[in-house]
C-alpha atoms as a PDB file:
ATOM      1  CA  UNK A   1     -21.171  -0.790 -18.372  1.00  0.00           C
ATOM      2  CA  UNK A   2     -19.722   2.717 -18.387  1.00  0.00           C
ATOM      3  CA  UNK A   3     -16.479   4.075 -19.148  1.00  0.00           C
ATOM      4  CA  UNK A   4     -15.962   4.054 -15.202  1.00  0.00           C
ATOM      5  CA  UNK A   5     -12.088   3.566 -14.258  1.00  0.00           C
ATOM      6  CA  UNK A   6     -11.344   1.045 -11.126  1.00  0.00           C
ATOM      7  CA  UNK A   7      -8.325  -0.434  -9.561  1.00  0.00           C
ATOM      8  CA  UNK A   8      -7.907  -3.956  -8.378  1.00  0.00           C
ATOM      9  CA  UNK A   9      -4.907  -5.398  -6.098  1.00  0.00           C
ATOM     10  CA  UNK A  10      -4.065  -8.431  -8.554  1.00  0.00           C
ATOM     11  CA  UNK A  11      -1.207  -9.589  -6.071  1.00  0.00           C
ATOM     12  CA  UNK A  12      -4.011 -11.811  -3.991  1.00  0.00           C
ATOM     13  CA  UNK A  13      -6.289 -12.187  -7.105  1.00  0.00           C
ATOM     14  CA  UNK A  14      -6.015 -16.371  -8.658  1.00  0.00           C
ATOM     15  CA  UNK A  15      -7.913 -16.138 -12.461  1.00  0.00           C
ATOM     16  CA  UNK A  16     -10.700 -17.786 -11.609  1.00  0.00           C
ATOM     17  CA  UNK A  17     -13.454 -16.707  -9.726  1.00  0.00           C
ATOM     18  CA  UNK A  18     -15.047 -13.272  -8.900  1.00  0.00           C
ATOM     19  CA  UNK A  19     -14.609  -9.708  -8.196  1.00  0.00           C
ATOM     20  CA  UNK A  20     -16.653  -8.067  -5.924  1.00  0.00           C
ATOM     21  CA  UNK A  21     -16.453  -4.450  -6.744  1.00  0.00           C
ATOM     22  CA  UNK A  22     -18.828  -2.082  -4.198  1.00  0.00           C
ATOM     23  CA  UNK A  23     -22.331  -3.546  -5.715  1.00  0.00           C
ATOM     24  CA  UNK A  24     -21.249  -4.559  -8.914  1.00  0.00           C
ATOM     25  CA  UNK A  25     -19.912  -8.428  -9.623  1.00  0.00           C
ATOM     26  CA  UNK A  26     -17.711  -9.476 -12.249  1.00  0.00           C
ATOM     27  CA  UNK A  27     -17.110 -12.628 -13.455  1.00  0.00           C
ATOM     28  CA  UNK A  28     -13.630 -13.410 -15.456  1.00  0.00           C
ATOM     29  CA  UNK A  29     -16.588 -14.757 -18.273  1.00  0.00           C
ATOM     30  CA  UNK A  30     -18.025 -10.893 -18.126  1.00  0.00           C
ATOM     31  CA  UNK A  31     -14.166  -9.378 -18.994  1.00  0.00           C
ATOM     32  CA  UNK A  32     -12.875 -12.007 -21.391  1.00  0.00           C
ATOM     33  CA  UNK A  33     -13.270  -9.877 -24.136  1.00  0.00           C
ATOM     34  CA  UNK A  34     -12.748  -6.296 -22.106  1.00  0.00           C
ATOM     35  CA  UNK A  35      -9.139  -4.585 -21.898  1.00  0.00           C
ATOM     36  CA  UNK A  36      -7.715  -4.929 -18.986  1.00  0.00           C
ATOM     37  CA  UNK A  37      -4.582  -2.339 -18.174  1.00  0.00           C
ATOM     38  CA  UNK A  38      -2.764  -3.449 -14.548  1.00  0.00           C
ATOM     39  CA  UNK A  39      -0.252  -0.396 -13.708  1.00  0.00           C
ATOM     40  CA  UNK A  40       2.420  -0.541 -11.490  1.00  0.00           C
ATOM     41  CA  UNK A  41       2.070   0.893  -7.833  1.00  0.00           C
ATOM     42  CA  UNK A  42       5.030   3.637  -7.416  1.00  0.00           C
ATOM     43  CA  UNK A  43       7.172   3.181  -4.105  1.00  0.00           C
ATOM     44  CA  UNK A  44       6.690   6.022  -1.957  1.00  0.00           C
ATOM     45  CA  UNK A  45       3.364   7.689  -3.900  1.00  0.00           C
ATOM     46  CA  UNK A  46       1.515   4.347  -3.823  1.00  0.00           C
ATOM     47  CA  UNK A  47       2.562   2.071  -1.577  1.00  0.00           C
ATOM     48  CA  UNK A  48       5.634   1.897   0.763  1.00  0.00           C
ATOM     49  CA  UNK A  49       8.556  -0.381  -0.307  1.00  0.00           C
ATOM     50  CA  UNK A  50       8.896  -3.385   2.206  1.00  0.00           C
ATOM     51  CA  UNK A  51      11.391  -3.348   5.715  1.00  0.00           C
ATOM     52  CA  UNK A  52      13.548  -5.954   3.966  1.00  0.00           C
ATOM     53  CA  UNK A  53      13.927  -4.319   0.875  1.00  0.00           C
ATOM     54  CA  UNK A  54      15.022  -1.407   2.149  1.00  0.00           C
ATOM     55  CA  UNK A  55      17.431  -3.091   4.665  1.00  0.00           C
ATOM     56  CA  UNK A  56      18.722  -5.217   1.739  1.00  0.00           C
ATOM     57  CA  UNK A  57      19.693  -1.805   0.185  1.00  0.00           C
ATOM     58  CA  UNK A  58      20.874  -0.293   3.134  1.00  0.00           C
ATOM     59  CA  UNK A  59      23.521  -3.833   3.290  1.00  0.00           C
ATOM     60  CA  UNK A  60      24.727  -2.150  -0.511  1.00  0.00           C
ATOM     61  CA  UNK A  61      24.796   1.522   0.483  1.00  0.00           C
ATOM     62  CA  UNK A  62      25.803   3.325   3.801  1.00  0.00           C
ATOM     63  CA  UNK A  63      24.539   6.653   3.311  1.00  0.00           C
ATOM     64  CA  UNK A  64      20.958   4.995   2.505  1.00  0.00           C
ATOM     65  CA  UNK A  65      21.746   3.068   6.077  1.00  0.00           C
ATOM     66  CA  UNK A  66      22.005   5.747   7.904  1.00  0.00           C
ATOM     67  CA  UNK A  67      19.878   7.544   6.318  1.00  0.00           C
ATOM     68  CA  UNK A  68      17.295   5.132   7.437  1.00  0.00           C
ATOM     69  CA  UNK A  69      18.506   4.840  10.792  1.00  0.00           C
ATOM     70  CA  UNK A  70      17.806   8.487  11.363  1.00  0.00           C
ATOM     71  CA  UNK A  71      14.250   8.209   9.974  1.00  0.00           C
ATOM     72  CA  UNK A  72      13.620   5.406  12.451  1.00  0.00           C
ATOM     73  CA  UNK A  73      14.817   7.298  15.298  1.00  0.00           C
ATOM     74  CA  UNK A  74      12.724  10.320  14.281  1.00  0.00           C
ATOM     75  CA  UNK A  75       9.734   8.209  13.658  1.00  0.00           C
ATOM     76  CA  UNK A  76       9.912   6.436  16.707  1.00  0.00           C
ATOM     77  CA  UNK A  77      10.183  10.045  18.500  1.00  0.00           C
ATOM     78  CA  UNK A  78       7.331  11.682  16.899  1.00  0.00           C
ATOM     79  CA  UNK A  79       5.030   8.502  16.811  1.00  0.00           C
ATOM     80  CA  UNK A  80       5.712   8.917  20.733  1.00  0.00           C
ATOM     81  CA  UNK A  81       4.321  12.330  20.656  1.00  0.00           C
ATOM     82  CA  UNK A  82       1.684  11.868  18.014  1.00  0.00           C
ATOM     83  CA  UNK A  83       0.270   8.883  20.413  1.00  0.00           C
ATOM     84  CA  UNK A  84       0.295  11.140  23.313  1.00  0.00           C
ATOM     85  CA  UNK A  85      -1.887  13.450  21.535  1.00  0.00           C
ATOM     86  CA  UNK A  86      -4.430  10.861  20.432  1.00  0.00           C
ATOM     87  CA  UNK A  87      -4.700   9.208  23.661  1.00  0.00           C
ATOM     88  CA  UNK A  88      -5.520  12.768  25.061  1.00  0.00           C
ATOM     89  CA  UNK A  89      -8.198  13.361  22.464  1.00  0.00           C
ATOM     90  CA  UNK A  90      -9.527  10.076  22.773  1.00  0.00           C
ATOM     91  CA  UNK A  91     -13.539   9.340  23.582  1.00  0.00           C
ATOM     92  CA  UNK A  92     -14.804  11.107  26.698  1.00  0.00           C
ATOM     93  CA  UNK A  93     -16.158   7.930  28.749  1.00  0.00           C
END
C-alpha cells in the first residue's frame, strides 16, 4: 500500500469489522500493525457545531444569543431568496 493519506468518520465506526474505502477493503487484521492518526474535526472549518450546543452557550452568554438570533433571522431571509432562485433555475420539463 502507498503512502496515500485518507480520512475515516470513527464516530459510527465499532472495532470490528470492515472499511470500505472507494475499491479498496480493509480489514482491522490488515492495520493491526499500521499507525493510525484520528485528528480532530475543527468547528466551523470542518464541521458545524450542533443546534444544542450552541443554544447551551447562548443560555451562558447573551451577546453569543443574540448574536445567533440575528444569524437565524438572516439565514432564514436569504435561504428564502436563495430558494427562489433555484426553483427558477430548476429543470425545464
Amino acid at each position: 500500500m502507498d503512502n496515500d493519506e485518507y480520512t475515516i468518520d470513527i464516530s459510527t465506526m465499532s472495532t470490528s469489522g470492515t472499511i470500505t474505502i472507494d475499491a479498496y477493503d480493509i480489514s482491522w487484521d490488515s492495520i493491526a500493525n499500521q499507525s493510525i492518526t484520528i485528528i480532530q474535526p475543527v468547528e466551523f472549518e470542518d464541521e458545524m457545531p450542533s443546534v444544542a450546543k450552541v443554544e447551551d452557550m447562548c443560555r451562558d452568554y447573551p451577546a453569543l444569543e443574540k448574536a445567533y438570533e440575528n444569524f437565524k433571522t438572516v439565514y432564514k431571509l436569504v435561504h428564502q431568496d436563495w430558494q427562489g432562485r433555484q426553483d427558477e433555475n430548476g429543470l425545464p420539463f
